[in-house]
Protein backbone atom coordinates (compact mmCIF):
# COMPACT_ATOMS: atom_id res chain seq x y z
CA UNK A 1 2.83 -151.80 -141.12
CA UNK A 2 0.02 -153.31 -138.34
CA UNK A 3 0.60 -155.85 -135.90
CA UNK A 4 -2.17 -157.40 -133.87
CA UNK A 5 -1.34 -158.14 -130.39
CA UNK A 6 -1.88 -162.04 -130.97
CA UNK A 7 0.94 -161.42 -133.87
CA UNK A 8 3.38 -159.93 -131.46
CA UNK A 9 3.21 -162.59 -128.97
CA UNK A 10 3.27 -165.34 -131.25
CA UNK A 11 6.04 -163.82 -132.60
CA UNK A 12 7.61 -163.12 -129.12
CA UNK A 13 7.09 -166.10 -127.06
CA UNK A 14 4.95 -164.52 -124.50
CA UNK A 15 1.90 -164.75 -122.82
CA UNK A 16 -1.24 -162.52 -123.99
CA UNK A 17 -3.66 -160.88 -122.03
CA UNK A 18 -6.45 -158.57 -123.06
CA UNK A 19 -7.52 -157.75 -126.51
CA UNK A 20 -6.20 -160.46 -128.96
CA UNK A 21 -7.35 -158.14 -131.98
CA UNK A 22 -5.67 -155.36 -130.53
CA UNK A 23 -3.68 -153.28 -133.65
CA UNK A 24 -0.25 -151.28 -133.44
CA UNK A 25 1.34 -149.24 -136.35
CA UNK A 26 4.43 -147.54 -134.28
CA UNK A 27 6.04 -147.39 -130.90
CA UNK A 28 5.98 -145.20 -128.11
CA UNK A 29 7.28 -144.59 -124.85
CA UNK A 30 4.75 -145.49 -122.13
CA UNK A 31 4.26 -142.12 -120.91
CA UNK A 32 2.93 -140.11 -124.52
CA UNK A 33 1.69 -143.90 -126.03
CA UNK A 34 -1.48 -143.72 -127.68
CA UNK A 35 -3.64 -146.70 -129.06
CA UNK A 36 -1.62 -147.24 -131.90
CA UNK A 37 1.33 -147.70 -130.31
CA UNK A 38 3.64 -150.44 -128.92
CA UNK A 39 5.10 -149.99 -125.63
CA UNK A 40 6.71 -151.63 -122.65
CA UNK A 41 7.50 -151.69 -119.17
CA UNK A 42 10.99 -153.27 -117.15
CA UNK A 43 11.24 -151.25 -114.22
CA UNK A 44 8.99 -150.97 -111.09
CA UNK A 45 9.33 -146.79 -111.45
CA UNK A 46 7.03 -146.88 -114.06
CA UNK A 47 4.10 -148.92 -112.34
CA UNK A 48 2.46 -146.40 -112.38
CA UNK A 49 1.88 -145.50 -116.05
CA UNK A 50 0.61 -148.58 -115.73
CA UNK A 51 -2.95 -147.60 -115.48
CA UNK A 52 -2.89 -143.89 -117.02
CA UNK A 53 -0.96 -145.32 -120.46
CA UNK A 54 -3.08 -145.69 -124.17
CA UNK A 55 -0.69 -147.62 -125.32
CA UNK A 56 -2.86 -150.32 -127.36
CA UNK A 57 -0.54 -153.41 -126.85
CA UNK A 58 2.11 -152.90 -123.89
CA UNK A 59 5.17 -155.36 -123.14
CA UNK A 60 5.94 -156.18 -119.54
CA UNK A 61 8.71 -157.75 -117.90
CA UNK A 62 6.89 -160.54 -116.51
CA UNK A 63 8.73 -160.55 -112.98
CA UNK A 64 8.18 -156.59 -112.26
CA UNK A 65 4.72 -157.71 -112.08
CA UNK A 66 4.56 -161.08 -110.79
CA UNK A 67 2.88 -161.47 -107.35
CA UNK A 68 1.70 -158.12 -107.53
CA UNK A 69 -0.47 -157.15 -110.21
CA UNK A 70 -2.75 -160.27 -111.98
CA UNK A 71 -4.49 -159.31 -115.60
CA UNK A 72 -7.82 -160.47 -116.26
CA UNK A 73 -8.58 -162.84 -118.86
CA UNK A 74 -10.85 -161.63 -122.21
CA UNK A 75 -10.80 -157.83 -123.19
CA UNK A 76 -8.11 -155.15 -120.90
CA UNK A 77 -9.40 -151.74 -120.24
CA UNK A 78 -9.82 -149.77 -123.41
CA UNK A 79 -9.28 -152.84 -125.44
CA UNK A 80 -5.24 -152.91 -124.91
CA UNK A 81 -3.61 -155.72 -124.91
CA UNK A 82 -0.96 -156.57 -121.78
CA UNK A 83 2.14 -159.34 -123.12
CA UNK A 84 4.21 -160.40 -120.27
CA UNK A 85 7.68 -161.74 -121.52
CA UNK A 86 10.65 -162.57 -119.73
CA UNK A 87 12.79 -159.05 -120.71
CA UNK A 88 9.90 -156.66 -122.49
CA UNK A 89 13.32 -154.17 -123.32
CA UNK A 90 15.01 -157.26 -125.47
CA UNK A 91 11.61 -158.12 -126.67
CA UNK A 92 11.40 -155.19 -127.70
CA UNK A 93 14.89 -154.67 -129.45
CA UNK A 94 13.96 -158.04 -131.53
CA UNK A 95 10.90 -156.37 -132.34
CA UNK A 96 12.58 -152.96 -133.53
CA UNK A 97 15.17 -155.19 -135.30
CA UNK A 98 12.89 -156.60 -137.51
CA UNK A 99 10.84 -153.13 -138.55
CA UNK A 100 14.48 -151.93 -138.92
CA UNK A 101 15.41 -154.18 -141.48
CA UNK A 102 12.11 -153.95 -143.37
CA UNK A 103 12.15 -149.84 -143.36
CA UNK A 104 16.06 -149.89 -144.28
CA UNK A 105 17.07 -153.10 -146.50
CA UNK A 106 20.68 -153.24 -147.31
CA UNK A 107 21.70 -151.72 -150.47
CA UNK A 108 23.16 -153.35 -153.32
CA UNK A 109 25.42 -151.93 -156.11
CA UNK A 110 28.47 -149.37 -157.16
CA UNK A 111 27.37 -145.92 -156.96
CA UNK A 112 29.33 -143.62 -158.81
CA UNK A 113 31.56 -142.01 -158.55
CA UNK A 114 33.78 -144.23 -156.21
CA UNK A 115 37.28 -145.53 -156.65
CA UNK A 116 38.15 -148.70 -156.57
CA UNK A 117 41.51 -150.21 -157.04
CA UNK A 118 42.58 -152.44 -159.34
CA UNK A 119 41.88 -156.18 -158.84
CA UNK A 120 39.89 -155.62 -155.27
CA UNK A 121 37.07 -157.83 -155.88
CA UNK A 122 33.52 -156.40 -154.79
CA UNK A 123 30.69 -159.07 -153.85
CA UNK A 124 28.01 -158.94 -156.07
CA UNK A 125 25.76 -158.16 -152.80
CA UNK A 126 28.18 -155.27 -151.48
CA UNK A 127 27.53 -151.84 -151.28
CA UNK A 128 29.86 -149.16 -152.30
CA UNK A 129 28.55 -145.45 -151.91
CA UNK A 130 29.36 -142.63 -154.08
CA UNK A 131 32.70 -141.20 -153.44
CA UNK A 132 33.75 -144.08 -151.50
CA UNK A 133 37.95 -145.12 -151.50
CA UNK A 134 39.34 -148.04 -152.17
CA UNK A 135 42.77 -149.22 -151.73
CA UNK A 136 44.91 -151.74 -152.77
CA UNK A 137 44.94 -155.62 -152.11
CA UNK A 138 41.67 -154.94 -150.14
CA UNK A 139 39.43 -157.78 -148.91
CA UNK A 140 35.63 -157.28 -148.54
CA UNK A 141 32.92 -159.72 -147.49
CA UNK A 142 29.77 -160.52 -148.50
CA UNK A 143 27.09 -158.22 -147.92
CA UNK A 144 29.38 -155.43 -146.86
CA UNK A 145 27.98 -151.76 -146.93
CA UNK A 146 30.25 -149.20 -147.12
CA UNK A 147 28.78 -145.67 -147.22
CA UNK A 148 29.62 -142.52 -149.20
CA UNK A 149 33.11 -140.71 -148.90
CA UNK A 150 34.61 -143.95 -146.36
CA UNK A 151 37.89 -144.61 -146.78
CA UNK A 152 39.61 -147.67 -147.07
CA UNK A 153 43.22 -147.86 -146.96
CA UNK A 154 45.81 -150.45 -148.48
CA UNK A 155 45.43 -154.09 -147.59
CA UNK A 156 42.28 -153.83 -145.21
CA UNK A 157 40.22 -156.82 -144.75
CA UNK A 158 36.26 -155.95 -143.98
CA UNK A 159 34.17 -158.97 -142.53
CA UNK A 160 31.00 -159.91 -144.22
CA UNK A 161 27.94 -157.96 -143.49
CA UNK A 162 29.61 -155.25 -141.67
CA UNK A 163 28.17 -151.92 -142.14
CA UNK A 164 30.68 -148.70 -142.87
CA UNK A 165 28.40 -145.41 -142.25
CA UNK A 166 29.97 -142.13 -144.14
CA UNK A 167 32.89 -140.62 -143.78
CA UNK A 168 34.42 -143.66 -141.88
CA UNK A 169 38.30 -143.94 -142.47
CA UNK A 170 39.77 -147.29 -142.05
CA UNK A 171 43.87 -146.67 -142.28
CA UNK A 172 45.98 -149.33 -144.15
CA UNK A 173 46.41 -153.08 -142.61
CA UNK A 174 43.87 -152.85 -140.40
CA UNK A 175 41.07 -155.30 -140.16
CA UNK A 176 37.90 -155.56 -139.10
CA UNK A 177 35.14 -158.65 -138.35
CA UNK A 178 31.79 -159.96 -139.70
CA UNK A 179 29.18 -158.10 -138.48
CA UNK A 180 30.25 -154.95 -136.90
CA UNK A 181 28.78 -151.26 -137.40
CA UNK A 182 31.09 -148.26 -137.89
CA UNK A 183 28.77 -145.18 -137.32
CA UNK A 184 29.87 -141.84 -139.31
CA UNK A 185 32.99 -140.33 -138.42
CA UNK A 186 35.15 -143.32 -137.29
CA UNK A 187 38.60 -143.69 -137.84
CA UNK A 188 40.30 -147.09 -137.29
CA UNK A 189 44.06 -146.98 -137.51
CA UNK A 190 45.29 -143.36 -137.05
CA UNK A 191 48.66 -143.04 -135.36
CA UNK A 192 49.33 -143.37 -132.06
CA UNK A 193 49.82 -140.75 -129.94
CA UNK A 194 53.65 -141.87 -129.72
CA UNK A 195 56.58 -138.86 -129.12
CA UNK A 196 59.93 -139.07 -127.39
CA UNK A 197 62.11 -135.97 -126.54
CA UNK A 198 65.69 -135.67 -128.44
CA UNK A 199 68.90 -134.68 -126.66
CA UNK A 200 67.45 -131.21 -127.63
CA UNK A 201 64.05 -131.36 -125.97
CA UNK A 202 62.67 -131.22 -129.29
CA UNK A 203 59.64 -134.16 -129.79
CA UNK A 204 60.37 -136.21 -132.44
CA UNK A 205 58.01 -139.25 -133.63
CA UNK A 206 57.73 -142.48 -133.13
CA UNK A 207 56.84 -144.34 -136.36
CA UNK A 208 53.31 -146.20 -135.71
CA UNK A 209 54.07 -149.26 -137.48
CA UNK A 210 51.35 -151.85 -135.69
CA UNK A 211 47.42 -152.17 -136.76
CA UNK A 212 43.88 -152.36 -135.48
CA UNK A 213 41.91 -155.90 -135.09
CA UNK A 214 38.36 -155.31 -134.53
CA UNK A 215 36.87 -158.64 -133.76
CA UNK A 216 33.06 -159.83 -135.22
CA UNK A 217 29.87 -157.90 -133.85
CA UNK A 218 31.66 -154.98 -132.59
CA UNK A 219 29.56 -151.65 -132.76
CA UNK A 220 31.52 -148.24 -132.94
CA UNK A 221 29.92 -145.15 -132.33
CA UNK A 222 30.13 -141.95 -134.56
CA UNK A 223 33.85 -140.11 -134.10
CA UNK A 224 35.38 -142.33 -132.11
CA UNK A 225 39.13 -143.24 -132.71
CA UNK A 226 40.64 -145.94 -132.53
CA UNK A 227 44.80 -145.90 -132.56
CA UNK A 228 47.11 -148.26 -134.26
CA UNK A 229 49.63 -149.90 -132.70
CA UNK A 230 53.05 -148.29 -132.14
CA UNK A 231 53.96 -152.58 -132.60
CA UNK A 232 51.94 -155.48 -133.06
CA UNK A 233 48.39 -154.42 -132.85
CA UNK A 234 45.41 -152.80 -130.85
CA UNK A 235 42.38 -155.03 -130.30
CA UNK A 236 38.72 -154.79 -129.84
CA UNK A 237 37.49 -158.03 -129.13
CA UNK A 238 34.41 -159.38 -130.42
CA UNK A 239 30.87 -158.13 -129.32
CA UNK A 240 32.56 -155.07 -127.85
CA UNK A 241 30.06 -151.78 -127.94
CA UNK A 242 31.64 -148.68 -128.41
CA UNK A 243 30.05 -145.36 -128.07
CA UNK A 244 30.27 -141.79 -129.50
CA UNK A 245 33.62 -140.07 -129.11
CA UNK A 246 35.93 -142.31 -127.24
CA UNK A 247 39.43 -142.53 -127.87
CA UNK A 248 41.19 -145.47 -127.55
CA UNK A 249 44.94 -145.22 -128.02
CA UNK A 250 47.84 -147.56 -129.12
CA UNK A 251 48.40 -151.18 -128.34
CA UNK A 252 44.86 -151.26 -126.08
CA UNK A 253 43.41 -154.28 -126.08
CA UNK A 254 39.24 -154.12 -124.80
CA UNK A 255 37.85 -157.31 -123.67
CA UNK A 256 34.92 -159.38 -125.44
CA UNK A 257 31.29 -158.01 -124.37
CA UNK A 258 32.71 -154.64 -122.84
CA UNK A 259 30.78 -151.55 -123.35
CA UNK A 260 32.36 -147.93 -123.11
CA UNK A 261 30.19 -145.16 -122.77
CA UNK A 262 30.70 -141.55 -124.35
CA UNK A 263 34.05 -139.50 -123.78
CA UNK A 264 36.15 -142.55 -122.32
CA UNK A 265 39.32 -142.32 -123.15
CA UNK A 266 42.12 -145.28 -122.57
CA UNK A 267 45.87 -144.27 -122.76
CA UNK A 268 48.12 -146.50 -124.51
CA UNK A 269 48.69 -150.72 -124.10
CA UNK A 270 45.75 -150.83 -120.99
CA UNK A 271 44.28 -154.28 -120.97
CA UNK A 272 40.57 -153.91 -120.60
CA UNK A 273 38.61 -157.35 -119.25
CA UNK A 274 35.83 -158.96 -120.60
CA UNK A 275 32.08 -158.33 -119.79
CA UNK A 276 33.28 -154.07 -117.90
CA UNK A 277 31.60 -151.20 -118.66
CA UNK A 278 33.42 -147.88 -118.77
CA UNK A 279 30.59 -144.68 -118.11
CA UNK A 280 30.61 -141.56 -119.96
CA UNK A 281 33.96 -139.85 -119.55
CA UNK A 282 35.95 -142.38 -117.72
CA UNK A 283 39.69 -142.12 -118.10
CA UNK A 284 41.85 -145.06 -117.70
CA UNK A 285 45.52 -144.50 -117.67
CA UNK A 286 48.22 -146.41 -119.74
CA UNK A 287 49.97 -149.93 -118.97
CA UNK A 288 47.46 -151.06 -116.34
CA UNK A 289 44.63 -154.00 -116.68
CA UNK A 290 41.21 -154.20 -115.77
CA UNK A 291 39.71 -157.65 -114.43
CA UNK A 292 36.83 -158.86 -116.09
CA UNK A 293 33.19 -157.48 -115.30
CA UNK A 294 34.47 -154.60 -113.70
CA UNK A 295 31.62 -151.53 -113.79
CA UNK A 296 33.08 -147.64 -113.74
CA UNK A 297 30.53 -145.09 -113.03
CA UNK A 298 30.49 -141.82 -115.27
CA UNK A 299 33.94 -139.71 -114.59
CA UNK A 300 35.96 -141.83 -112.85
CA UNK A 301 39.65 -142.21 -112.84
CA UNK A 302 41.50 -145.33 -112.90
CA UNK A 303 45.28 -144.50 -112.67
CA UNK A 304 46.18 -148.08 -111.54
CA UNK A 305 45.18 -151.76 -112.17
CA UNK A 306 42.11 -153.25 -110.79
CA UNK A 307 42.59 -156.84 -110.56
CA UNK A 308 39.04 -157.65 -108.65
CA UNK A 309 35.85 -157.51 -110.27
CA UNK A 310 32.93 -154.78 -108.96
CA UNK A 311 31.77 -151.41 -109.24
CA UNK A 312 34.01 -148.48 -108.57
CA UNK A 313 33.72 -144.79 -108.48
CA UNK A 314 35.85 -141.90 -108.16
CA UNK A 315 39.51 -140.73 -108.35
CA UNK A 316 41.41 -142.68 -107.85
CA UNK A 317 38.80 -145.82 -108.82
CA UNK A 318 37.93 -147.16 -105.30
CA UNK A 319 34.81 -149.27 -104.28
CA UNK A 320 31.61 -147.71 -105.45
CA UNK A 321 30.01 -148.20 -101.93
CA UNK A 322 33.11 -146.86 -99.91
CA UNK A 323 33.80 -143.72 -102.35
CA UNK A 324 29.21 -143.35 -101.66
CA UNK A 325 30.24 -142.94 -98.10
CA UNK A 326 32.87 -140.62 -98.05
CA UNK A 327 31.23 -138.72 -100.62
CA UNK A 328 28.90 -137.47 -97.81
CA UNK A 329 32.38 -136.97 -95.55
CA UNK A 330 32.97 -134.57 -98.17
CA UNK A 331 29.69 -132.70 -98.13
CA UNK A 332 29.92 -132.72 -94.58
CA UNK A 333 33.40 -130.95 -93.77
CA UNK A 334 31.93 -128.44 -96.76
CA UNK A 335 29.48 -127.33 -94.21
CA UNK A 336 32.44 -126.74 -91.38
């Protein structure tokens, strides 16, 4: 597929400078773009590429270069194109949405084999891959995709147009929204990681008897798990984003708009706020909450409630700015 320049910011909103005939086939980052490609610019770092990229049409967060660089009206260097928009990286992402959808439509149809239980009613625009389980009393939307070898357990309800990528395993009871994506590998609904010692020492288990609730336009990345409740159920509120392997365990509740990043892990019935993000391989321990918009860079440890919103680091989870400081304490007594 082409798109001229004049397309693109039509399309976008935005306003066009340079070559209005200007024509792009892919995308590229702005350092290795060539002619053909679509790029774009949000942070002042890359200024510089500025001048050296071939990118033929390049997006550009319009306040990066506002009062610093102007554009000349009629034909750019090298015939690009420049299209300053308000945020060139969500411009962008609408853009990508839409080639998306046109390179990978949603499929349609019963592939076979697959097992289906009796009386489940598929929608006539559903998906059901090859190999694909499903259990009793289950509910699914319209427009629902659900991949080869998934597995859906006994009395599941799936939102419409949610997506179920292969090998996903939702467990029985558990539902989940309109909307969401469930990369490869996820498992909604295993048991909880729930154990109590007998008079002998010996572990015995506690029955997991709750469910998951994921909320509408939740993304999960590939092999993360999600726990059931021990009672009453875990939650992942809508428009949550999820990355790869994270484990969130039993009777968790995360907050609408949170993001957690790779390798976080929450221990059982923490109360995560609204609007946080979690960094790769954050650990949160179990019966604590975290405020809303709370950020928690990459490997820290939060072993107690926050209740204030702002950006901590460390362990324990203290200010970001005062754990900074005594992070060069550190380094300096290492040099005593």
């Amino acid at each position: 597929m082409e798109f001229s320049a004049q397309q693109i910011a039509a399309l976008l909103g935005g306003q066009l400078y340079g070559n209005a005939n200007a024509m792009v086939s892919d995308v590229a980052p702005i350092e290795s773009a060539e002619s053909k490609h679509l790029s774009f610019l949000t942070d002042e770092k890359y200024l510089p590429y500025l001048q050296q990229t071939k990118a033929g049409v390049l997006l550009i967060t319009r306040s990066v270069v506002e009062g610093k660089i102007t554009f000349p009206e009629g034909e750019g260097k090298n015939g690009r194109a420049i299209i300053l928009v308000e945020n060139a990286r969500g411009a962008m992402g609408q853009l990508l949405g839409m080639v998306s959808k046109a390179m990978n439509p949603a499929k349609r149809g019963i592939e076979q084999p697959a097992y289906i239980s009796e009386g489940v009613e598929i929608p006539e625009d559903a998906y059901i891959g090859a190999f694909a389980y499903i259990g009793k009393n289950v509910h699914l939307g319209k427009g629902v995709q659900i991949y080869p070898q998934a597995y859906i357990g006994d009395n599941v309800t799936i939102g419409d147009n949610t997506v179920l990528y292969a090998g996903v395993r939702v467990y029985a009871h558990c539902r989940v929204g309109a909307h969401c994506i469930l990369h490869a590998g996820v498992v909604v609904g295993s048991d909880g990681f729930g154990f109590e010692p007998d008079a002998q020492g010996v572990n015995r288990k506690i029955p997991q008897i709750g469910n998951v609730i994921i909320e509408d336009d939740v993304e999960i990345g590939a092999n993360t798990t999600i726990d059931r409740a021990m009672m009453g159920s875990t939650i992942i509120r809508r428009n949550a984003k999820i990355d790869n392997l994270v484990q969130v365990a039993h009777n968790v509740e995360v907050g609408e708009s949170t993001f957690l990043c790779a390798q976080v892990g929450i221990a059982g019935s923490t109360k995560i706020g609204s609007h946080c993000v979690l960094a790769g391989q954050v650990g949160v321990a179990g019966h604590i909450e975290i405020a809303d918009h709370c950020v928690f860079g990459a490997q820290t440890g939060v072993p107690n409630s926050i209740r204030k919103p702002g950006m901590y680091m460390g362990y324990p989870a203290i200010d970001a700015a005062l754990w900074r400081r005594a992070v060069v304490k550190f380094k300096q007594a290492a040099k005593q």
